[in-house]
Protein backbone atom coordinates (compact mmCIF):
# COMPACT_ATOMS: atom_id res chain seq x y z
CA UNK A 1 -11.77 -24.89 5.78
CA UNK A 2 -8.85 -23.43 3.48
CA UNK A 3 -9.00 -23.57 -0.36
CA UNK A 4 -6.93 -26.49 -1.34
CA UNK A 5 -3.61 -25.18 -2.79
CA UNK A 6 -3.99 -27.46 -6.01
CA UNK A 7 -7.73 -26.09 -6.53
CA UNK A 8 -8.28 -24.25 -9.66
CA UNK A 9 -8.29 -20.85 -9.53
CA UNK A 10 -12.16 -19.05 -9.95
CA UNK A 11 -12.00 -17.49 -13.76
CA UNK A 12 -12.08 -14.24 -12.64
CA UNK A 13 -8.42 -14.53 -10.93
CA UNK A 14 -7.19 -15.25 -14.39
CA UNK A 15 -5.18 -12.99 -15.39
CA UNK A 16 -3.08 -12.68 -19.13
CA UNK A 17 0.69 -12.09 -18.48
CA UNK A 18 1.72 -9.53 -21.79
CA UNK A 19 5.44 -8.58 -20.42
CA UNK A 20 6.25 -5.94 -22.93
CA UNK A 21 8.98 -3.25 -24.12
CA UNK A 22 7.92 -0.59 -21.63
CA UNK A 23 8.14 -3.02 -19.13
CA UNK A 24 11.45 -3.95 -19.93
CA UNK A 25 13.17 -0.25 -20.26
CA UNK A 26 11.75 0.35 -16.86
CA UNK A 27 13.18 -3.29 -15.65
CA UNK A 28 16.75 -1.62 -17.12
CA UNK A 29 16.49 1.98 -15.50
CA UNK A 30 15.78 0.59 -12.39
CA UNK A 31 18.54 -1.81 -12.53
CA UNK A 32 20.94 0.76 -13.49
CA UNK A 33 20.33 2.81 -10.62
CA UNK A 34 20.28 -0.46 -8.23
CA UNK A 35 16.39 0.33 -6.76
CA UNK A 36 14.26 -1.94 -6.11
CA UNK A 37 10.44 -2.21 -6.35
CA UNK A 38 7.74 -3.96 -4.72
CA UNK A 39 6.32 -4.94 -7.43
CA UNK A 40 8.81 -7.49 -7.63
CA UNK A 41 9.39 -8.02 -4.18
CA UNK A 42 6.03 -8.63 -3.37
CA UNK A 43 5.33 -10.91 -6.54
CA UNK A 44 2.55 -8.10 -7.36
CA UNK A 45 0.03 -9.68 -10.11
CA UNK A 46 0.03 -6.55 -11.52
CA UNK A 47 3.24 -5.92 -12.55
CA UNK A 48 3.17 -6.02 -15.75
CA UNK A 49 0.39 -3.88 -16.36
CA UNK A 50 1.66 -1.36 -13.96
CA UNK A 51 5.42 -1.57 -15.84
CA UNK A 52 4.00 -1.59 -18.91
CA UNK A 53 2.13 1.77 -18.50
CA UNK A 54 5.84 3.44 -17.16
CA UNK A 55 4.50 3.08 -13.30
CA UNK A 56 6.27 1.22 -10.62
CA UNK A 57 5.98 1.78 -6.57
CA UNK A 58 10.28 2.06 -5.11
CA UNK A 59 10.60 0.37 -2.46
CA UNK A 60 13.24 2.29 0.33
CA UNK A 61 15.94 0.11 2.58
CA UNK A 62 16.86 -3.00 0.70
CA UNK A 63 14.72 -6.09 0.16
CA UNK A 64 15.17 -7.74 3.45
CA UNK A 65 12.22 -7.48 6.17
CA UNK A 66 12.94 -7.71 10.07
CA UNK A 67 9.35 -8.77 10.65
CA UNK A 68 7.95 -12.24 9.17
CA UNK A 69 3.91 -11.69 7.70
CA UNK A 70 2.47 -14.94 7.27
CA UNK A 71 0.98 -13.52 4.19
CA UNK A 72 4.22 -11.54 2.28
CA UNK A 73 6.56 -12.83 -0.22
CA UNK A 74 9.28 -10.38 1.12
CA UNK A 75 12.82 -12.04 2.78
CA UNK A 76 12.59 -11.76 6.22
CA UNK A 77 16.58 -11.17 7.95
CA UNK A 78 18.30 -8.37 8.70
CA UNK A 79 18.93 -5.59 6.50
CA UNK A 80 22.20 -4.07 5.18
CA UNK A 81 23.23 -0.24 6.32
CA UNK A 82 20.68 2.72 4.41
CA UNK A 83 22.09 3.89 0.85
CA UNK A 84 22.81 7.57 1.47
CA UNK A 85 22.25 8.20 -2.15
CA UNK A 86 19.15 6.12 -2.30
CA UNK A 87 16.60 9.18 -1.98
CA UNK A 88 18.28 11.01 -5.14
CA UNK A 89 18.57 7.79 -7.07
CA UNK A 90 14.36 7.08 -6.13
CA UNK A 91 14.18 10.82 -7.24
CA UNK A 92 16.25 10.23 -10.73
CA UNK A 93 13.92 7.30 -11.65
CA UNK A 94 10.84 9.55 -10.84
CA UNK A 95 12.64 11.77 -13.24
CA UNK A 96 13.32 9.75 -15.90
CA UNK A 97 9.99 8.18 -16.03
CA UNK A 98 7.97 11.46 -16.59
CA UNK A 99 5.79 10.45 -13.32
CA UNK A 100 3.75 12.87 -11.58
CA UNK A 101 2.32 10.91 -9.06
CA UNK A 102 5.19 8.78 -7.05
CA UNK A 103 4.74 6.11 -5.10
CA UNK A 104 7.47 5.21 -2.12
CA UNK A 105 7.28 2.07 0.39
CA UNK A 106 9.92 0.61 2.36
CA UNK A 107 10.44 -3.49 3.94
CA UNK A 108 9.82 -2.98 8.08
CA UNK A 109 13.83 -2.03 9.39
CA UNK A 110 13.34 -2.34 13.19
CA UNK A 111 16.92 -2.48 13.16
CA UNK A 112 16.92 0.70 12.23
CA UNK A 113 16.90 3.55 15.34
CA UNK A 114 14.03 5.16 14.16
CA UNK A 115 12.96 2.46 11.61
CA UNK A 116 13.60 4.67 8.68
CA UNK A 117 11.42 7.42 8.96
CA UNK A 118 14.73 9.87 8.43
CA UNK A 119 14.68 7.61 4.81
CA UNK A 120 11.42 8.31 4.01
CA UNK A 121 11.90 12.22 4.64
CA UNK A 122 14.88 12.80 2.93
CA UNK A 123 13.12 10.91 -0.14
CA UNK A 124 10.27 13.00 -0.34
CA UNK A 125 12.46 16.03 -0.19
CA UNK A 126 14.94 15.11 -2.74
CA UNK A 127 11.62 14.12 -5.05
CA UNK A 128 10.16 17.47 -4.35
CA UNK A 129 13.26 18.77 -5.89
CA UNK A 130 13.68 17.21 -8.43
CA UNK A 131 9.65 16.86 -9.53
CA UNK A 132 7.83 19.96 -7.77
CA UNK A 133 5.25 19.35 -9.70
CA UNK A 134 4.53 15.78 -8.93
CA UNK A 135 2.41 14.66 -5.74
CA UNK A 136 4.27 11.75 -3.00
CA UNK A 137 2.68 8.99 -1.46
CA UNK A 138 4.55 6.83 1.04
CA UNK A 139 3.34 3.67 2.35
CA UNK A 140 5.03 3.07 5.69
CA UNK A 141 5.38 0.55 8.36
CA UNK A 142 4.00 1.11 11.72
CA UNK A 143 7.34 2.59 13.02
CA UNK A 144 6.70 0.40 16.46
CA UNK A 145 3.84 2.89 16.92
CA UNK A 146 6.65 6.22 18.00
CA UNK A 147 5.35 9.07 17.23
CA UNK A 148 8.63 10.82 16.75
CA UNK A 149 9.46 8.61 13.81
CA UNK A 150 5.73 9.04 12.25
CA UNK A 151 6.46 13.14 12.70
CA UNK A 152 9.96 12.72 10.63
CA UNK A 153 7.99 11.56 7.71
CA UNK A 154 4.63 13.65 7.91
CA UNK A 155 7.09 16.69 8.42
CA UNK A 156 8.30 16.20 4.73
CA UNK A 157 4.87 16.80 3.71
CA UNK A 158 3.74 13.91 1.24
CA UNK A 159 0.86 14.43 -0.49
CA UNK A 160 -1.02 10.82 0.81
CA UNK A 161 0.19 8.55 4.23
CA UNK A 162 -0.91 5.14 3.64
CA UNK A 163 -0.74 2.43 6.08
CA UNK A 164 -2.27 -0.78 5.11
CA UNK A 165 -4.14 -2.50 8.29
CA UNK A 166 -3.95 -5.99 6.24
CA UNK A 167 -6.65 -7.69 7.49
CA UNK A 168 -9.22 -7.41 10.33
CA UNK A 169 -9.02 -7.28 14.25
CA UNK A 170 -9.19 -11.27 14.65
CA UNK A 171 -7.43 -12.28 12.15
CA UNK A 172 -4.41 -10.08 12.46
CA UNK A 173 -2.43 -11.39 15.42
CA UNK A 174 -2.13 -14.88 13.30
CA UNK A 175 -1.20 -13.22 10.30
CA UNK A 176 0.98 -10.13 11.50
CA UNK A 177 2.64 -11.44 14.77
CA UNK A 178 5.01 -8.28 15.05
CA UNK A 179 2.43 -6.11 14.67
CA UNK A 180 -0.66 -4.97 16.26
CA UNK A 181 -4.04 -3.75 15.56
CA UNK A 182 -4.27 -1.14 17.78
CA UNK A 183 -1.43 0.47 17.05
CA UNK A 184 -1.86 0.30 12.91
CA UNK A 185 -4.92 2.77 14.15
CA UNK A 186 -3.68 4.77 16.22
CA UNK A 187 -0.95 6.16 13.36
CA UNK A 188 -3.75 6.17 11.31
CA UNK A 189 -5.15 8.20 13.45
CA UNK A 190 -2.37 10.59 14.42
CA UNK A 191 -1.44 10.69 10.52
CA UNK A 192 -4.96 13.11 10.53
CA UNK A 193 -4.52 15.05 13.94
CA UNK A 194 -1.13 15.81 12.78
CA UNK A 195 -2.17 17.30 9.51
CA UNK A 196 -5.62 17.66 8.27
CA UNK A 197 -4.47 18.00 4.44
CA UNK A 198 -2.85 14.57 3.62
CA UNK A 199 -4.89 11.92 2.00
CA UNK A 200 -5.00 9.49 4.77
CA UNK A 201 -5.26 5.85 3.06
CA UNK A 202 -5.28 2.32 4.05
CA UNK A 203 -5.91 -1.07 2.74
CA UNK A 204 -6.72 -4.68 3.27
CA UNK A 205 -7.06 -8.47 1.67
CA UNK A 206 -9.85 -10.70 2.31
CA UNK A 207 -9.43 -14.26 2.08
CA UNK A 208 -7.35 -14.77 5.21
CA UNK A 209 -10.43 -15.88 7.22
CA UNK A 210 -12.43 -13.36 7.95
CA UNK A 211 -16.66 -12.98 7.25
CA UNK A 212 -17.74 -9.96 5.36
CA UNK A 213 -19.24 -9.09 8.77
CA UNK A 214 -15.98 -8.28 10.10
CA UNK A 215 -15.06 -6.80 6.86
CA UNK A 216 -17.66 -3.97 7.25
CA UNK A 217 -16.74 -3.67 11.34
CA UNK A 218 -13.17 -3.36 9.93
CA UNK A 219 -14.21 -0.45 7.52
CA UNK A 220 -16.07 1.28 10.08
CA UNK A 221 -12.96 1.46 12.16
CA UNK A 222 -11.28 2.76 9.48
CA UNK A 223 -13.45 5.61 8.92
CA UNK A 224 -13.65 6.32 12.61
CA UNK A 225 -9.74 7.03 12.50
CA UNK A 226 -9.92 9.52 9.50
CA UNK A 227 -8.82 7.03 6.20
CA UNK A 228 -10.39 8.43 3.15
CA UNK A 229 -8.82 6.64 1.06
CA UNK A 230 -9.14 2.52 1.30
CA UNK A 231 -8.11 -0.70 -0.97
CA UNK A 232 -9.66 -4.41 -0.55
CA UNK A 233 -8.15 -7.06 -2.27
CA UNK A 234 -8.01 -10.79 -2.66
CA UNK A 235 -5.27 -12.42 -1.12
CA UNK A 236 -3.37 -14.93 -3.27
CA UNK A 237 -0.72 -17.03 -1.40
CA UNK A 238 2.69 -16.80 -2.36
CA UNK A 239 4.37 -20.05 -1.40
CA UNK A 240 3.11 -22.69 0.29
CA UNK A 241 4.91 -22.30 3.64
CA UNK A 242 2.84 -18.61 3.43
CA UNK A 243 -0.95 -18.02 5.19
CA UNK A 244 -3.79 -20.83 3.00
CA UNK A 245 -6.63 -18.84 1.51
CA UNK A 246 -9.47 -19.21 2.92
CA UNK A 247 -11.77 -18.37 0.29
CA UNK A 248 -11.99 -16.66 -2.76
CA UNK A 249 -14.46 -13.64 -2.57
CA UNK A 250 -16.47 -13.30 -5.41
CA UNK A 251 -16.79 -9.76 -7.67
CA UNK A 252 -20.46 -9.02 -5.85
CA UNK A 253 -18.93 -9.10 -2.50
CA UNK A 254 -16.23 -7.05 -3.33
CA UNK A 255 -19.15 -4.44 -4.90
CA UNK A 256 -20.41 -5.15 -1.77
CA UNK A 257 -17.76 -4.26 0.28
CA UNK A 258 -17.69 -1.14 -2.45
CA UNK A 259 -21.27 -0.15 -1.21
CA UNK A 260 -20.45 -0.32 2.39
CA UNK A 261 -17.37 1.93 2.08
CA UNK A 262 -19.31 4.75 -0.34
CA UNK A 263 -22.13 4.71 2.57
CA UNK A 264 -19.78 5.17 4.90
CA UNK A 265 -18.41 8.05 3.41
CA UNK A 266 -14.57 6.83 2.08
CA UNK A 267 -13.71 9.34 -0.72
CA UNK A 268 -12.38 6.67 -2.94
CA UNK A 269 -13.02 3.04 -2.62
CA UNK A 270 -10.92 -0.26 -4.53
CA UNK A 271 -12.13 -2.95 -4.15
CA UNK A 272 -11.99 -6.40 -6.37
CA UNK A 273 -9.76 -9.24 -6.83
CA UNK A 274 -6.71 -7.60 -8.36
CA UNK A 275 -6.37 -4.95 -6.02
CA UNK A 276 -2.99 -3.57 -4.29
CA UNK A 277 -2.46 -0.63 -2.51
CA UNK A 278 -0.10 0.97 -5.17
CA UNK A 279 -2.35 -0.12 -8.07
CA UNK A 280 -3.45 2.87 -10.03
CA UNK A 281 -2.27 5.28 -7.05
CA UNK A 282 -1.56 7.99 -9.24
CA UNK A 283 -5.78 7.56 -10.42
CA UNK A 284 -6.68 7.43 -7.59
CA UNK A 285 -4.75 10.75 -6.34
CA UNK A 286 -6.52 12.75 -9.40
CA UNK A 287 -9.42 11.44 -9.03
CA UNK A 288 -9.46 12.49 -5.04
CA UNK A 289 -7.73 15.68 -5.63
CA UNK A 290 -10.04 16.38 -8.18
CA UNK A 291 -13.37 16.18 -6.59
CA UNK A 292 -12.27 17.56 -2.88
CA UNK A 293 -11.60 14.26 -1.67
CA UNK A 294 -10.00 15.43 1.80
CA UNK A 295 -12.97 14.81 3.82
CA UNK A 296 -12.39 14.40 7.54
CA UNK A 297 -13.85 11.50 10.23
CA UNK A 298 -17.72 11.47 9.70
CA UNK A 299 -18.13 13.67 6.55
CA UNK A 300 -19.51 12.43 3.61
CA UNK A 301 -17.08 11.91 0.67
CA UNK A 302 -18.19 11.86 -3.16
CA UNK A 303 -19.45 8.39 -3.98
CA UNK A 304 -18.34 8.44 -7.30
CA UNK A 305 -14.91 7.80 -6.50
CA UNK A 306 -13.84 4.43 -7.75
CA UNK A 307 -11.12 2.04 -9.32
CA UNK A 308 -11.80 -1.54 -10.56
């Protein structure tokens, strides 16, 4: 049975809002250069804290969605025509904020001929320009599972290719209508065959249904694809014409579900309530490039990778 939406919240999804002046110079930059990030779109509890610490993940293609998740906050229609100057504006704000780890997404354009993959490229190109130093991770639809738009954007040569599976096998056609299981895996799995450097991440929420059974079947297909990199996190509903939670998980599943992905071999694990799969990224990607994180299908990564 689903969590009642007028049920109190468990104290640990209580979370103190401090909006602050960082937050606010970043809300102006962004604006100036009309870009928008999914940490607005996506109603991201975690905004603040991000913004606050200079740290936002751009979001390419507008803030319209051609696909309709049961769980996301995003408009669903269809889109208006690609900003040609969008990659250098992404690529000023990068600037600007000092970042060296930069974090690009885009809404699903299956409009689009080849979905935006040609976006994504030119972005990582025109942020390799202007921030050579700085390492680019894109988190990208499933493309309708072509494999000429998925080599577009690995040709470009980000740093990590995340794809967030969502939630598990039975619970996804419910949730994710447009999209499909199978297919979220196979990227994931050309993502490595096609080059054996990038980070290869993923992520997922629990509370959408699903027993921690399925949870650790779900993170053993992961790992069977090449991900190294995964996020689990609680999934709050938006609205209430969005997906009812099912439950709330509790901190010691989610360090159980931590456990599980360490023994599995994952080179860096989130996992807890507050998790997205932008928070901390740029952590994260110093914490895996640090300590030789690229491990491949069935090799043991370091267990000490971790974010709260």
């Amino acid at each position: 049975m689903a969590v009642s939406p007028y049920a109190r919240k468990p104290t640990w999804l209580h979370k103190k809002i401090r909006p602050g002046h960082e937050a606010n110079e970043l809300r102006r930059l962004l604006r100036g250069l009309q870009l928008t990030t999914v940490c607005e779109e996506a109603a991201c509890p975690n905004l603040n804290e991000c913004w606050g610490r200079g740290t936002a993940t751009f979001i390419l293609l507008g803030s319209v969605c051609t696909r309709r998740c049961h769980y996301c906050n995003v408009p669903t229609g269809r889109g208006l025509p690609p900003d040609p100057d969008e990659p250098d504006k992404v690529a000023e704000a990068a600037r600007d904020m000092g970042l060296r780890h930069v974090v690009v997404t885009s809404v699903a354009r299956d409009d689009l001929r080849d979905g935006g993959a040609g976006h994504f490229a030119r972005t990582i190109l025109a942020l390799r320009r202007e921030l050579p130093r700085a390492t680019v991770e894109v988190l990208i639809p499933d493309f309708k599972g072509r494999e000429e738009d998925l080599r577009q954007v690995m040709g470009a040569r980000p740093d990590v290719l995340n794809h967030n599976i969502e939630t598990v096998r039975r619970v996804f056609p419910r949730v994710r209508p447009q999209g499909n299981f199978d297919r979220s895996l196979e990227l994931l799995r050309r993502v490595r065959a096609m080059d054996p450097d990038v980070i290869v991440k993923s992520g997922f929420m629990v509370g959408l249904g699903e027993t921690n059974d399925e949870v650790r079947d779900l993170l053993g297909e992961l790992r069977k694809v090449g991900v190294q990199a995964v996020t689990i996190g609680q999934y709050l509903r938006p609205t209430f014409d969005h997906a009812p939670v099912d439950r709330y998980v509790t901190p010691g599943e989610f360090e159980t579900f931590r456990g599980w992905a360490k023994v599995m071999g994952f080179a860096y694990v989130a996992a807890g309530p507050f998790v997205r799969s932008s928070f901390n990224a740029a952590e994260a990607m110093a914490t895996m490039a640090g300590s030789g994180g690229k491990t491949g299908p069935g090799q043991d990564g370091c267990h000490s990778r971790h974010q709260g």
